[in-house]
Protein backbone atom coordinates (compact mmCIF):
# COMPACT_ATOMS: atom_id res chain seq x y z
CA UNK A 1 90.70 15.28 -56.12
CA UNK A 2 88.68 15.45 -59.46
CA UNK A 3 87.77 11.23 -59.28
CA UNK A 4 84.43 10.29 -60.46
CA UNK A 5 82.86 6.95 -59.43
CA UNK A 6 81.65 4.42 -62.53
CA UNK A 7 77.80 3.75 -62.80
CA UNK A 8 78.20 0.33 -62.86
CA UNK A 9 80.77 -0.28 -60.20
CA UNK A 10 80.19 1.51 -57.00
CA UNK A 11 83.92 0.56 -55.84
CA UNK A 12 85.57 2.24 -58.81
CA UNK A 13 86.62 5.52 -59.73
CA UNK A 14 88.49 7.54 -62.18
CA UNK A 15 89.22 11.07 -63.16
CA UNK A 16 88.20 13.72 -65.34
CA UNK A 17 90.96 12.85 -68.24
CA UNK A 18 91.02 8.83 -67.55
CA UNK A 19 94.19 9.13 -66.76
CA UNK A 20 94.29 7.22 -63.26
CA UNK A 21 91.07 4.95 -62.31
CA UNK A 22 91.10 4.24 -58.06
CA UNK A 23 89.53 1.05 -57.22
CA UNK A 24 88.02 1.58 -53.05
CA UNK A 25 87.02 -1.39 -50.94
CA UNK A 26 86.62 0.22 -47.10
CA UNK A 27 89.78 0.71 -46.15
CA UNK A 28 91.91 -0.27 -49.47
CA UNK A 29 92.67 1.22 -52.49
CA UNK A 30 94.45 0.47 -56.00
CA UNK A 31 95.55 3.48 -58.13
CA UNK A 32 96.28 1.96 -62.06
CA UNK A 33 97.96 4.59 -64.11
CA UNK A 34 100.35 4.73 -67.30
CA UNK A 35 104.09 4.96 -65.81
CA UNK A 36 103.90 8.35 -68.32
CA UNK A 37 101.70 9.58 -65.81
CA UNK A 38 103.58 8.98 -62.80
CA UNK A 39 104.21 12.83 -61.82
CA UNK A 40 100.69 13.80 -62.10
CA UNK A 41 99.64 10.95 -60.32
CA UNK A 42 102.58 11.38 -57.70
CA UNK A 43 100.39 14.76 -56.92
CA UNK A 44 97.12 12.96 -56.59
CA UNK A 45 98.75 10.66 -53.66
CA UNK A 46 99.74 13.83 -52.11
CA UNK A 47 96.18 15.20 -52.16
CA UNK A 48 94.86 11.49 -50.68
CA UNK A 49 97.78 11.84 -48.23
CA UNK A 50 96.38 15.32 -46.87
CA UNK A 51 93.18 13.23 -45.88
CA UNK A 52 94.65 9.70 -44.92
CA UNK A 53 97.42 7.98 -43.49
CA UNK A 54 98.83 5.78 -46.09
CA UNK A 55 100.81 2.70 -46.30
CA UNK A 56 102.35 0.43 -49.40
CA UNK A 57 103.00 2.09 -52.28
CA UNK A 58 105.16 -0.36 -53.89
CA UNK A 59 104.13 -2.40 -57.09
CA UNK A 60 101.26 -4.91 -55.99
CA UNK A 61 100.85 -8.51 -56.72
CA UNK A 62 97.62 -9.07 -55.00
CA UNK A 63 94.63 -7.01 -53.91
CA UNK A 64 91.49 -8.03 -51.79
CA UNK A 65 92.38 -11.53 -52.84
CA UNK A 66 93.00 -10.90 -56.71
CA UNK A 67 96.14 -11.42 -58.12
CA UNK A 68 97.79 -9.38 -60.36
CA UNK A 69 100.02 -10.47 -63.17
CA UNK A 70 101.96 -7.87 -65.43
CA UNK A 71 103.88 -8.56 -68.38
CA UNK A 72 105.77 -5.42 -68.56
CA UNK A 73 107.06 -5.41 -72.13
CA UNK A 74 104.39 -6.09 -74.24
CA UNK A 75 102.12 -3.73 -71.33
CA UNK A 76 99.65 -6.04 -70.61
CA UNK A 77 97.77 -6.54 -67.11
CA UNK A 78 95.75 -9.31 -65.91
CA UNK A 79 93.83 -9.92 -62.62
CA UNK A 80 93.03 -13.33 -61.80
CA UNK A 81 90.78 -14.60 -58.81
CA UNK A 82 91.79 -17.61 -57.60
């Protein structure tokens, strides 16, 4: 699927362009993309989909216990640990 992990964080990923970064804790994962790259990431799903059942796939508020706060106009993203 062309996903590289990060040196520094064992649990993150991204891909050759930086278009799409993949966060993996065992059996969860968080794909963060531009909405302008929705249809090439639409085709990465399908590749993950070809190895793994999937569920979700609607916006997310919280992951692994972090929340996650959007302010879509201004496109700004924050994840807070409570």
């Amino acid at each position: 699927m062309g996903f590289f992990r990060l040196k520094e964080e064992p649990y993150l990923f991204y891909n050759k362009k930086r278009i799409a970064y993949l966060v993996v804790y065992v059996n969860n994962f968080l794909l963060i993309y531009p909405k302008s790259y929705e249809q090439i990431v639409t085709k990465i799903v399908e590749g993950i989909k070809k190895e793994y059942s999937l569920t979700g796939g609607d916006n997310v508020n919280t992951f692994l216990g972090i929340y996650v706060i959007r302010d879509w106009e201004s496109k700004k993203l924050w994840l807070i640990y409570d």
